[in-house]
C-alpha atoms as a PDB file:
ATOM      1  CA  UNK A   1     -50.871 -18.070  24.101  1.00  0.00           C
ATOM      2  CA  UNK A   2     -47.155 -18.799  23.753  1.00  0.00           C
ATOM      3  CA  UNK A   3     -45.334 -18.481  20.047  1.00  0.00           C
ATOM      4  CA  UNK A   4     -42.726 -20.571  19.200  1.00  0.00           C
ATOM      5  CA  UNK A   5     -39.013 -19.286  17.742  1.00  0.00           C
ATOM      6  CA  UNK A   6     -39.971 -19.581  14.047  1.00  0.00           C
ATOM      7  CA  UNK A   7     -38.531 -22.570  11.532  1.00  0.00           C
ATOM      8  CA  UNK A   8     -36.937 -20.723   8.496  1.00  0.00           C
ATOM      9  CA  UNK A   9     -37.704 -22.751   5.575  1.00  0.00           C
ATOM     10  CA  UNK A  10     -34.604 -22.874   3.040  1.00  0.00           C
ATOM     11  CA  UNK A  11     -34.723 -23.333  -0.877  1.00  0.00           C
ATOM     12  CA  UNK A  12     -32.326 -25.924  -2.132  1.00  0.00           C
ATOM     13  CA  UNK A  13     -31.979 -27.385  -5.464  1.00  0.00           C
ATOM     14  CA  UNK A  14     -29.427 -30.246  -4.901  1.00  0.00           C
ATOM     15  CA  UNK A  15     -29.443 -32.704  -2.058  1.00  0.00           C
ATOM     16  CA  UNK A  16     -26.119 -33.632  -2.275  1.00  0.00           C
ATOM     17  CA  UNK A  17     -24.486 -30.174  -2.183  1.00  0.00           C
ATOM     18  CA  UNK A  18     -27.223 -29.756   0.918  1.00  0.00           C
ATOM     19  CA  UNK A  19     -26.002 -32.497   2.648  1.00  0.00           C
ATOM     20  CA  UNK A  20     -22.257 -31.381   1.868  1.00  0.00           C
ATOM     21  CA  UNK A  21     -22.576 -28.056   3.533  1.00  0.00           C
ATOM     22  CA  UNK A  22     -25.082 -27.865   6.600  1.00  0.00           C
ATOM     23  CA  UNK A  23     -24.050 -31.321   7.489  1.00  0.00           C
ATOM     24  CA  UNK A  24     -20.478 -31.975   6.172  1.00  0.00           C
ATOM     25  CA  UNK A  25     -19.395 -28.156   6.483  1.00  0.00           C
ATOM     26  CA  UNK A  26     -21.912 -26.200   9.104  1.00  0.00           C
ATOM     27  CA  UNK A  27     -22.088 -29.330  11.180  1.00  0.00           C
ATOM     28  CA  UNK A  28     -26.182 -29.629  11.585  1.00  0.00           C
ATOM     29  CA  UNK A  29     -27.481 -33.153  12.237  1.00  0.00           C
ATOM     30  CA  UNK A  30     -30.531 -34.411   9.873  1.00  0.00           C
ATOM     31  CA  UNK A  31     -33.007 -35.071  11.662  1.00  0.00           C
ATOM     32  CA  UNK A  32     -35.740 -36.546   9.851  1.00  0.00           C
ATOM     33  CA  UNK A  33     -36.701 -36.160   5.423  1.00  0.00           C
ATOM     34  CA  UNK A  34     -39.383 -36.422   3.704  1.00  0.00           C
ATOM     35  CA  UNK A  35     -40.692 -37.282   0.191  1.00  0.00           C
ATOM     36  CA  UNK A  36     -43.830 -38.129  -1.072  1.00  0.00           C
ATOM     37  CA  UNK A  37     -42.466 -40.927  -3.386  1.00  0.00           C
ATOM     38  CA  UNK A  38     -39.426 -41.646  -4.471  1.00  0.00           C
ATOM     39  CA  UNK A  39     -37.910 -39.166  -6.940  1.00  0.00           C
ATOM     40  CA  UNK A  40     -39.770 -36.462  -5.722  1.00  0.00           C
ATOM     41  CA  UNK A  41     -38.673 -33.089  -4.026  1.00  0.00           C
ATOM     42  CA  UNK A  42     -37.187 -33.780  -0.934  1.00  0.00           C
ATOM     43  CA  UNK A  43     -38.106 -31.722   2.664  1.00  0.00           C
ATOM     44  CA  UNK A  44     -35.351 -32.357   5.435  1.00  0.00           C
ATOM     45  CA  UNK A  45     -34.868 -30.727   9.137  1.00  0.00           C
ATOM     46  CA  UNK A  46     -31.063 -29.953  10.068  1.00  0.00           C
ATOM     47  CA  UNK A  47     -30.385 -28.411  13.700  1.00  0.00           C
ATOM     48  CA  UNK A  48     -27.704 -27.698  15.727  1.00  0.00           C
ATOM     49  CA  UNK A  49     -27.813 -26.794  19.776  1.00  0.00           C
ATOM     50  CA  UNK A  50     -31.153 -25.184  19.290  1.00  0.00           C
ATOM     51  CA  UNK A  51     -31.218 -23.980  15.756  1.00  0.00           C
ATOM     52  CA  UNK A  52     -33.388 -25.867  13.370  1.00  0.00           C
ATOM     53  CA  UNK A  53     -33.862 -25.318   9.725  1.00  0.00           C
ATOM     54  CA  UNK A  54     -36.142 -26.293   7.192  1.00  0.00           C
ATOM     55  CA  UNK A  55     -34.518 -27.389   3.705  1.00  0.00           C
ATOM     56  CA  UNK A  56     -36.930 -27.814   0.669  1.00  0.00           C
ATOM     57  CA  UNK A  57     -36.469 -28.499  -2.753  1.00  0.00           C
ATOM     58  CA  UNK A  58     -40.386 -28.231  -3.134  1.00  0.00           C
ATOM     59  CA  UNK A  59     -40.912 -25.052  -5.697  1.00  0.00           C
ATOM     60  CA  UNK A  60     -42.666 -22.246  -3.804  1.00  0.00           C
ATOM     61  CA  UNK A  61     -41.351 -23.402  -0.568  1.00  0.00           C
ATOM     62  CA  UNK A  62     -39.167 -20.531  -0.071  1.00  0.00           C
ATOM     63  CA  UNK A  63     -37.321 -18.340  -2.690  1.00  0.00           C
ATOM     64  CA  UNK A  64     -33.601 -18.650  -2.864  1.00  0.00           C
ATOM     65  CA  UNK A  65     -31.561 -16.095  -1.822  1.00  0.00           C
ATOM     66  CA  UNK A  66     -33.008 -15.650   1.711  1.00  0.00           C
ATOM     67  CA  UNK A  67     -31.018 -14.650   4.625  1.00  0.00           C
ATOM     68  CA  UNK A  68     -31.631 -16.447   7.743  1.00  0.00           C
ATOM     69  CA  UNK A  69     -30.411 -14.315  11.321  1.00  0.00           C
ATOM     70  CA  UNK A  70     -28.725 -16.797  13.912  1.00  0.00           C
ATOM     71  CA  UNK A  71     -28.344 -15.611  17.125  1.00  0.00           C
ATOM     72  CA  UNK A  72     -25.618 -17.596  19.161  1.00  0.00           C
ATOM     73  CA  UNK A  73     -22.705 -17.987  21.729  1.00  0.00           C
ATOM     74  CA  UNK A  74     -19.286 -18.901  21.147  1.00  0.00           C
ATOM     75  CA  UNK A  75     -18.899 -17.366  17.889  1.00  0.00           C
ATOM     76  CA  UNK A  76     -15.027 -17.573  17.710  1.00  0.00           C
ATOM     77  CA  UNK A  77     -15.225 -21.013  18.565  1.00  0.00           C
ATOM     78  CA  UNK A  78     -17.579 -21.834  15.689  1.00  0.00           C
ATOM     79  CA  UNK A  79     -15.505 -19.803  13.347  1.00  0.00           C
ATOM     80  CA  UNK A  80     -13.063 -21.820  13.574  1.00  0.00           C
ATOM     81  CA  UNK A  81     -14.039 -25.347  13.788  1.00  0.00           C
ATOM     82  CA  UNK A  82     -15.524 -24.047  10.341  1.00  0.00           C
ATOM     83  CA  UNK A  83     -12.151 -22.927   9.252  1.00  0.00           C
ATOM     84  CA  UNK A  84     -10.531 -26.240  10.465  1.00  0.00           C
ATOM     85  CA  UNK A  85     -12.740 -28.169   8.005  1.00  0.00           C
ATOM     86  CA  UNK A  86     -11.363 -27.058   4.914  1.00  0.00           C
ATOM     87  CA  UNK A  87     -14.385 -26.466   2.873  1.00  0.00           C
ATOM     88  CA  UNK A  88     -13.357 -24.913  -0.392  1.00  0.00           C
ATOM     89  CA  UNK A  89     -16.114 -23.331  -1.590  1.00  0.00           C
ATOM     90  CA  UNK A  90     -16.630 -21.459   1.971  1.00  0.00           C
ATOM     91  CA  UNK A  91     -13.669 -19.127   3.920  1.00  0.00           C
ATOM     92  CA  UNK A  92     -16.064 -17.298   6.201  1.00  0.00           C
ATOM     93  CA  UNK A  93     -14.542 -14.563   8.516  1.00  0.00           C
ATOM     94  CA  UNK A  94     -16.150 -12.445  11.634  1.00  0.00           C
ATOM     95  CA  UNK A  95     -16.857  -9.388  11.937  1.00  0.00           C
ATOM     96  CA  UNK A  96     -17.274  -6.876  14.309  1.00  0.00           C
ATOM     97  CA  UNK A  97     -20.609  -4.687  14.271  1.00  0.00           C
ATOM     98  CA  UNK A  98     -22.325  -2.449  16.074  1.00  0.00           C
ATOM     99  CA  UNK A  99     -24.863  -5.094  17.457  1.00  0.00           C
ATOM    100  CA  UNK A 100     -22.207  -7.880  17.838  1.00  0.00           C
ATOM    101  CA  UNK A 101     -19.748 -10.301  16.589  1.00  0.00           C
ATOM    102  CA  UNK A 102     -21.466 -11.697  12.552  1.00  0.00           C
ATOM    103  CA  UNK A 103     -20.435 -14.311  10.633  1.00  0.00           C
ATOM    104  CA  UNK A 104     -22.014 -14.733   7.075  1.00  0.00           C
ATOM    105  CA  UNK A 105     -21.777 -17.544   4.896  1.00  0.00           C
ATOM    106  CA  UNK A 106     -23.672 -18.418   1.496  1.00  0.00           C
ATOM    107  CA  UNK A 107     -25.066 -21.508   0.858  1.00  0.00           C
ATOM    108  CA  UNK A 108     -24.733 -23.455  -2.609  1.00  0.00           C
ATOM    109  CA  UNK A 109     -28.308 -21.936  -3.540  1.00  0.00           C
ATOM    110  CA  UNK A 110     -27.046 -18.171  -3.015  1.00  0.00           C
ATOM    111  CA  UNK A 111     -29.002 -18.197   0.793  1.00  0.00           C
ATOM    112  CA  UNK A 112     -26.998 -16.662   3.771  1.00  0.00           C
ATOM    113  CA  UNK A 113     -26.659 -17.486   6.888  1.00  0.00           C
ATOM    114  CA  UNK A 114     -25.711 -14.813   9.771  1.00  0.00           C
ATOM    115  CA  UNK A 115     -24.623 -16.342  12.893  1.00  0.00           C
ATOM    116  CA  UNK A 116     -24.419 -13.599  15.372  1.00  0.00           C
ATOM    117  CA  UNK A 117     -23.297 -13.225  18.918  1.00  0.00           C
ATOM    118  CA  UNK A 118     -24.912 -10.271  20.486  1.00  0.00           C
ATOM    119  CA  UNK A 119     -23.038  -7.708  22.406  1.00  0.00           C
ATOM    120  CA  UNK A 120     -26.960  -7.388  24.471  1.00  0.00           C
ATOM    121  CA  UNK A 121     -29.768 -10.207  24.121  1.00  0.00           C
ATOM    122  CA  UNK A 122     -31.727  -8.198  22.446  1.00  0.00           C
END
């Protein structure tokens, strides 16, 4: 038996302010959606270089205000491509913790996201 690194599934309530900050912003590709018909909830997959998330606006998919743990490299780097983009609803900064190098940012639907580089793999 093998397990996989796990999908986080992500509440949204707006496509268009989805769209706006993992792809726009955070810089995640789409890459596929789903709805059943048209006009129903959509269910999307974003990644970037190895992370993949799951965005829903299907009620009981996931509860907003869920915080999703990134591990990465080249968090300095990312930091400030982000910065470079100009979002103005997002000014994220890094911060130096015990356990590494964290940057948090909130998502339109009050979920965070906590890229992390790791002073150890751990």
């Amino acid at each position: 038996m093998q397990l996989m690194p796990a999908i986080p599934i992500i509440r949204i309530f707006a496509e268009d302010k989805a769209r706006e900050f993992y792809v726009d912003f955070l810089g995640f590709q789409i890459d596929w959606q789903h709805r059943f018909e048209p006009g129903a909830p959509l269910y999307l997959q974003v990644s970037r270089t190895g992370l993949i998330l799951h965005l829903s606006e299907h009620y009981g998919d996931a509860s907003p205000g869920a915080t999703v743990f990134a591990r990465m490299h080249g968090i300095d780097a990312f930091h400030q491509e982000l910065i470079a983009r100009d979002y103005p609803y997002a000014r994220p900064g890094v911060e130096d913790l015990p356990w590494g190098r964290q940057m948090q940012i909130a998502d339109p639907f009050g979920n965070r996201l906590r890229f992390c580089e790791q002073m150890h793999d751990q």
